[in-house]
Protein backbone atom coordinates (compact mmCIF):
# COMPACT_ATOMS: atom_id res chain seq x y z
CA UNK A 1 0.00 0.00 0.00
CA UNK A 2 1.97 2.44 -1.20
CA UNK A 3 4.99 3.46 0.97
CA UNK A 4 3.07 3.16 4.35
CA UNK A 5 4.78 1.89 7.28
CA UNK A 6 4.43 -1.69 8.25
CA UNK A 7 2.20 -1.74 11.50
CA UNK A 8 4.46 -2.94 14.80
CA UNK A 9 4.16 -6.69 15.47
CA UNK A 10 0.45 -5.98 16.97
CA UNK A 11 1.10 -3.28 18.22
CA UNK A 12 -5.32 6.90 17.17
CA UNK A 13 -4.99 9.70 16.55
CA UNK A 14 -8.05 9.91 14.85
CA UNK A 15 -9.25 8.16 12.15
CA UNK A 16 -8.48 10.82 9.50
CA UNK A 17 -12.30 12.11 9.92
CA UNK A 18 -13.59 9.74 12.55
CA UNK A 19 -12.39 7.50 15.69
CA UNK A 20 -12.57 4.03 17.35
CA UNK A 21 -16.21 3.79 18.96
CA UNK A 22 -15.05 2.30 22.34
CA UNK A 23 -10.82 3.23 22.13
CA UNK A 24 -11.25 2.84 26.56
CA UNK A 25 -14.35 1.30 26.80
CA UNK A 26 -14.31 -1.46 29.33
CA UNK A 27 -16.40 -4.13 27.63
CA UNK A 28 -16.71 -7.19 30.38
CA UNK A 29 -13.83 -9.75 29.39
CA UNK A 30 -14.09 -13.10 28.95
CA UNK A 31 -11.80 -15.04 31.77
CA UNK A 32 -9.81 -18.23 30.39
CA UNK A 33 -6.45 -19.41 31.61
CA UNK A 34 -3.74 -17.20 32.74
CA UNK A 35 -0.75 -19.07 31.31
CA UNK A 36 2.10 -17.59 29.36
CA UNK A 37 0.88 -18.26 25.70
CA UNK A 38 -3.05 -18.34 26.58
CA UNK A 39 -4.90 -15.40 27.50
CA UNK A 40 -5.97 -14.37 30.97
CA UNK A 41 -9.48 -11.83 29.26
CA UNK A 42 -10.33 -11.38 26.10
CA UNK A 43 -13.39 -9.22 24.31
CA UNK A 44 -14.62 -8.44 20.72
CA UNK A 45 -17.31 -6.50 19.37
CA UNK A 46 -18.45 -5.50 16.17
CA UNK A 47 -20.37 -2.54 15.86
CA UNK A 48 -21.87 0.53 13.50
CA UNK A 49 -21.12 4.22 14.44
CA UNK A 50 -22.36 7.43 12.67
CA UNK A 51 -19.58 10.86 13.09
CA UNK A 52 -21.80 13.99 12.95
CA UNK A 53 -19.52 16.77 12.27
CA UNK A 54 -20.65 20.15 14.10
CA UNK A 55 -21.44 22.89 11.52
CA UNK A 56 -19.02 25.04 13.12
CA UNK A 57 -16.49 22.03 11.79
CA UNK A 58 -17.84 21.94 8.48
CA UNK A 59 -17.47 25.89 8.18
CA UNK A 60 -14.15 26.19 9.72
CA UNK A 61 -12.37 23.15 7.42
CA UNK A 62 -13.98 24.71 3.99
CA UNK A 63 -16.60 21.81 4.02
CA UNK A 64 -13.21 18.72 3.84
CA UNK A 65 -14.95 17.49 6.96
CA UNK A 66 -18.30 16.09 5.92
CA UNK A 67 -19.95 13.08 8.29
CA UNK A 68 -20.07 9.74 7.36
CA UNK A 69 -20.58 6.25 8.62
CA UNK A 70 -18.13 3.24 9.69
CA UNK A 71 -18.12 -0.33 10.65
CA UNK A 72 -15.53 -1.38 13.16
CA UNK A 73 -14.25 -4.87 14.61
CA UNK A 74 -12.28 -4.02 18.25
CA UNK A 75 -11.23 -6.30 20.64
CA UNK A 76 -8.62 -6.86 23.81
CA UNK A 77 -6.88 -9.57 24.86
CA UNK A 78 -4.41 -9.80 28.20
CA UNK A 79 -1.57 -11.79 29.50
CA UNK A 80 0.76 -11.84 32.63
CA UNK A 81 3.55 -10.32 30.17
CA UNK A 82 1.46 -7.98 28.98
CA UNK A 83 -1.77 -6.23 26.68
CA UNK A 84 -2.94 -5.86 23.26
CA UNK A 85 -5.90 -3.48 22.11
CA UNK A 86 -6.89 -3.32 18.70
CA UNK A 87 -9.79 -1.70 15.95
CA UNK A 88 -9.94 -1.45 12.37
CA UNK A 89 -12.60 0.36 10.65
CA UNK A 90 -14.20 0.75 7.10
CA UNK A 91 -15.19 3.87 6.66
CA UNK A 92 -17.70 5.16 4.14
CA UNK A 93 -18.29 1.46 3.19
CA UNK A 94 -19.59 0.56 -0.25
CA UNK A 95 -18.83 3.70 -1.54
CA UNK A 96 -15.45 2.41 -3.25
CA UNK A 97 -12.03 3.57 -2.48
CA UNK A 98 -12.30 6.19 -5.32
CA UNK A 99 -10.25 9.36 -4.68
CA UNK A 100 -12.19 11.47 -6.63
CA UNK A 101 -15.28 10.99 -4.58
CA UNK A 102 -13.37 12.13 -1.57
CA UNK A 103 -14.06 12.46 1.33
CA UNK A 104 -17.09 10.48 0.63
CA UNK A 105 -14.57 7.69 -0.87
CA UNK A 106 -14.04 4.89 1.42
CA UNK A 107 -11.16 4.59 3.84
CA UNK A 108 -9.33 1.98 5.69
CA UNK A 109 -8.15 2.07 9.45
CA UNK A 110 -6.26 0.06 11.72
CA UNK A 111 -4.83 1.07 14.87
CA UNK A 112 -3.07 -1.87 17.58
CA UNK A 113 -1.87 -0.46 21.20
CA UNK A 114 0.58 -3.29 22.84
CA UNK A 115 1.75 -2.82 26.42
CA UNK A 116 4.49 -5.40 27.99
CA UNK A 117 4.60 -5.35 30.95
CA UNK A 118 8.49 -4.66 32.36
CA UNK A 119 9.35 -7.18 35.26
CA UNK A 120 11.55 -7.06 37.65
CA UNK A 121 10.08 -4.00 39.09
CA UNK A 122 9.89 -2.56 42.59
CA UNK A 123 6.84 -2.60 44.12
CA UNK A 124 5.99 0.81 43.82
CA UNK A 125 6.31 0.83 40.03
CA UNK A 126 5.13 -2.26 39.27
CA UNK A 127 2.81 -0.77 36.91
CA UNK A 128 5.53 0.21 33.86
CA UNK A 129 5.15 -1.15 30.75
CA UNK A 130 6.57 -0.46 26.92
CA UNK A 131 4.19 1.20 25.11
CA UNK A 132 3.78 0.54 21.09
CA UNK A 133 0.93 2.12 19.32
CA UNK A 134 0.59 2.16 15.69
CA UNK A 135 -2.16 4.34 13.17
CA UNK A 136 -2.93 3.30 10.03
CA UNK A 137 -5.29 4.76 7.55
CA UNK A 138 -5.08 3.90 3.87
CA UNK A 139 -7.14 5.56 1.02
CA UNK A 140 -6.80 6.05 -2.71
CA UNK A 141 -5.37 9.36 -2.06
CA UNK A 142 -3.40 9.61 1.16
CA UNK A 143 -1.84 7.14 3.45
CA UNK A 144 -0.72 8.15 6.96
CA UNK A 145 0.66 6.47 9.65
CA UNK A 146 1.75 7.46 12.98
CA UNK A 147 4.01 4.90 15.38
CA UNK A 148 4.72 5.84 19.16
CA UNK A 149 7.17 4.04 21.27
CA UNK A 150 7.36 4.56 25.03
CA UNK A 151 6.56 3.89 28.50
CA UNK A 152 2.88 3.87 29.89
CA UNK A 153 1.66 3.39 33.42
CA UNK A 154 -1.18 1.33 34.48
CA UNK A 155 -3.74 2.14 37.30
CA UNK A 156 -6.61 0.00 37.91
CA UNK A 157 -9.44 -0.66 40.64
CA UNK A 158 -12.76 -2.69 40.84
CA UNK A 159 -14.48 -0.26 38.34
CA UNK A 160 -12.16 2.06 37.04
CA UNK A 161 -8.80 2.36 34.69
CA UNK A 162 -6.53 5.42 33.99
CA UNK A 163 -3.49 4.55 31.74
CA UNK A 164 -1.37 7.41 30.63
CA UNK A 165 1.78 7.31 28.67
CA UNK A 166 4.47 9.28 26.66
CA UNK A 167 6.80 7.78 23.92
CA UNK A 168 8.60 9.09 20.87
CA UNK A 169 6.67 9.46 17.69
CA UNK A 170 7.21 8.83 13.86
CA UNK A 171 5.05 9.63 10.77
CA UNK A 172 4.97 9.17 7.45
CA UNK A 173 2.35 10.04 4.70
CA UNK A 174 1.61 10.29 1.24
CA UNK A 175 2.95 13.86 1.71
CA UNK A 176 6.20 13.26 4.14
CA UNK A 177 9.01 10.63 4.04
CA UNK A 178 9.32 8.41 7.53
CA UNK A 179 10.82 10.92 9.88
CA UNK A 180 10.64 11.31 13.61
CA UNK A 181 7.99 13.60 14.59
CA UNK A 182 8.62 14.90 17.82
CA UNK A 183 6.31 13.43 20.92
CA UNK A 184 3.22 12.33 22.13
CA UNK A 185 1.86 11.99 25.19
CA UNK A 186 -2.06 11.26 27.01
CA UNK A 187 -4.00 8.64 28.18
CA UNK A 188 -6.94 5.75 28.14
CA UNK A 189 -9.32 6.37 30.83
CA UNK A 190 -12.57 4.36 32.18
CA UNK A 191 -14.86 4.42 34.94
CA UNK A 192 -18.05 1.62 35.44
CA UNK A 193 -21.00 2.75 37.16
CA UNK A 194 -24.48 1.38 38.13
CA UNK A 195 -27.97 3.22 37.87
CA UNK A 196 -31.03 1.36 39.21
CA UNK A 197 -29.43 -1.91 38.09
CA UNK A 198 -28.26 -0.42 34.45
CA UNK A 199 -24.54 -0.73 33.81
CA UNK A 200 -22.61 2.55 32.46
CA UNK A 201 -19.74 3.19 31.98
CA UNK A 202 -17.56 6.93 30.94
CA UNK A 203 -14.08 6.83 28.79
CA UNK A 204 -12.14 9.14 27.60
CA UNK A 205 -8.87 8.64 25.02
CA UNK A 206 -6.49 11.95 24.71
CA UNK A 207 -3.40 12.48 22.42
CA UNK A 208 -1.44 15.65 22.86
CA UNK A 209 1.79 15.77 20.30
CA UNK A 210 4.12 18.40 20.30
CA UNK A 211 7.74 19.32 18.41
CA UNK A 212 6.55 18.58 15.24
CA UNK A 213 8.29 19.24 12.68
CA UNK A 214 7.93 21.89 10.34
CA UNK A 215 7.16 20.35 7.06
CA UNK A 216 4.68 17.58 8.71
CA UNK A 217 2.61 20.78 10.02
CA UNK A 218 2.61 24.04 7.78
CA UNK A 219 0.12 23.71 5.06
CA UNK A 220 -2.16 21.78 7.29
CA UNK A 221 -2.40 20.97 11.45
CA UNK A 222 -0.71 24.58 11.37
CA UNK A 223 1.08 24.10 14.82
CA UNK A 224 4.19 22.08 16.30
CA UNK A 225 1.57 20.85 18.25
CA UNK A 226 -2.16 19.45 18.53
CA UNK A 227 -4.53 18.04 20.63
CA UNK A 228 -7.01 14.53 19.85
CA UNK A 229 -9.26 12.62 21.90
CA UNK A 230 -12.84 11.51 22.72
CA UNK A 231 -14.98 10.93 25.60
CA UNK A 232 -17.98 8.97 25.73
CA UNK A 233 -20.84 7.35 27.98
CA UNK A 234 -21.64 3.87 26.70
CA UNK A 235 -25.09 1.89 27.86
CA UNK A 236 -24.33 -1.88 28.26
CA UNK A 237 -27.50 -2.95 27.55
CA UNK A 238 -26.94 -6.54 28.34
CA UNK A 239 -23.72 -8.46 27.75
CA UNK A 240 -24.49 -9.08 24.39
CA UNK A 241 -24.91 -5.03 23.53
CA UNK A 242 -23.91 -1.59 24.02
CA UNK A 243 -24.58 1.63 23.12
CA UNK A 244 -22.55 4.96 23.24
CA UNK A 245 -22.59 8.56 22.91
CA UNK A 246 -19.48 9.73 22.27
CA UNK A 247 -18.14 13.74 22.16
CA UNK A 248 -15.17 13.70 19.32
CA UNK A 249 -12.72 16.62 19.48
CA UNK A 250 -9.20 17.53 17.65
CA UNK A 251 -7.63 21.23 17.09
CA UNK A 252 -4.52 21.94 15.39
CA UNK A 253 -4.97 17.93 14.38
CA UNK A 254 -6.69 15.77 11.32
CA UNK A 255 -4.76 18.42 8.58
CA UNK A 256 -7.17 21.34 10.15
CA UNK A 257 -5.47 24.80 12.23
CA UNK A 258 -9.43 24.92 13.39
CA UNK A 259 -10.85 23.04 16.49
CA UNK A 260 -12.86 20.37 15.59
CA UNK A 261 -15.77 18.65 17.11
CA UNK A 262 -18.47 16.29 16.52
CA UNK A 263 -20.78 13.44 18.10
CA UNK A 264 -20.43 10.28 17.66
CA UNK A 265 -23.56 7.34 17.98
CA UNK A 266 -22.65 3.65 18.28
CA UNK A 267 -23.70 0.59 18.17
CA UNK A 268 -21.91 -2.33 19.36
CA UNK A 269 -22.76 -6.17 19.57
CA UNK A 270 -20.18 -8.19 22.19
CA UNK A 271 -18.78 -11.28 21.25
């Protein structure tokens, strides 16, 4: 595909327009065996999501953002050694991947998040890990792909998760050769609540990157820096479904200077 980057082992962003419908949601996981090779939890969905640009968006990006629909398959799967998270998306499907359509052409996302766990560890920072992330979105006319390395930190209760982290980053697009692109930094939150015997739950995934460089900025982000994230309230209906509401934001982010914002409604059925 092009020159694109090949992902990291398993290892957002955004997607270019749109975002992962449950990036920290905390789907129940299935328990099997905690050995080495097999998995301790794992979860899947698949599920339908609609991004409804606001029209302060579509004004502000000269009508380049324009809403549209996606299918995605996500799913996590954990191990004493460590954690993989993944989602790829189709985007616009059945429309073709036909660049001059665009952007109602169809696109093609994937984005895997593997944390290994470090051992060794004293006690009071047991909760270190290596931190590979990988963004992937292919078209018929652009590519990009964005790969973070670095160090995360995992905190974790009964009903609630907060993983931030920080790494080195590295892009490359149809527009830019592979380069280093300065840093990113943010985090995976999620917190599980009860109402009159209704399960909820609230996430929220942030990006912040900053010492970009300058040719992977002018001409479109418009900063060194730029901001990308989501929060959401999901409904798990019963184990088998969920749905969310989810608030999508970006500024100086997605090849826009503007802010950016937009709801997103999903759909999800649990494997």
């Amino acid at each position: 595909m092009k020159r694109a980057l090949v992902a990291v082992a398993v290892s957002v962003g955004l997607l270019s327009c749109g975002v992962s419908a449950g990036e920290s949601d905390s789907t129940p996981p299935k328990e099997e065996s905690g050995l080495f090779i097999s998995p301790s939890y794992s979860w899947f969905d698949l599920n339908v999501n609609y991004l409804d640009w606001s029209g302060g968006t579509v004004r502000r990006t000269s009508h380049t953002k324009k809403d549209f629909p996606y299918v995605e398959f996500e799913g996590g799967i954990g191990w004493e050694w460590g954690e993989l998270y993944f989602f790829t998306d189709l985007e616009n499907p059945g429309e073709g991947f036909d660049s001059s359509k665009a952007p109602d052409d169809s696109r093609w996302v994937i984005k895997p998040i593997l944390d290994i766990r470090i051992p060794g560890l004293p006690e009071s920072i047991d909760g270190l890990e290596i931190h590979i992330q990988d963004y992937y979105l292919y078209s018929d006319s652009f590519i990009v792909n964005n790969l973070v390395v670095g160090l995360a930190y995992k905190f974790s209760g009964e009903n609630y998760l907060f993983k931030p982290f920080v790494g080195l980053h590295y892009m490359h697009d149809s527009f830019n050769s592979t380069c280093h692109d300065g840093y990113m930094g943010g985090w995976v939150a999620n917190y599980d609540f009860s109402i009159m015997d209704n399960r909820f739950s609230l996430s929220n995934w942030h990006e912040f990157e900053w010492d970009r460089k300058d040719g992977t900025y002018e001409g479109g982000d418009g900063e060194d820096w730029g901001v990308n994230g989501a929060m959401a309230l999901w409904w798990h209906m019963n184990d088998s479904v969920t749905a969310g509401l989810q608030y999508r934001y970006a500024y100086h982010k997605l090849g826009s200077e503007s802010y950016q914002n937009g709801v997103i409604y999903t759909l999800k059925y649990n494997f």
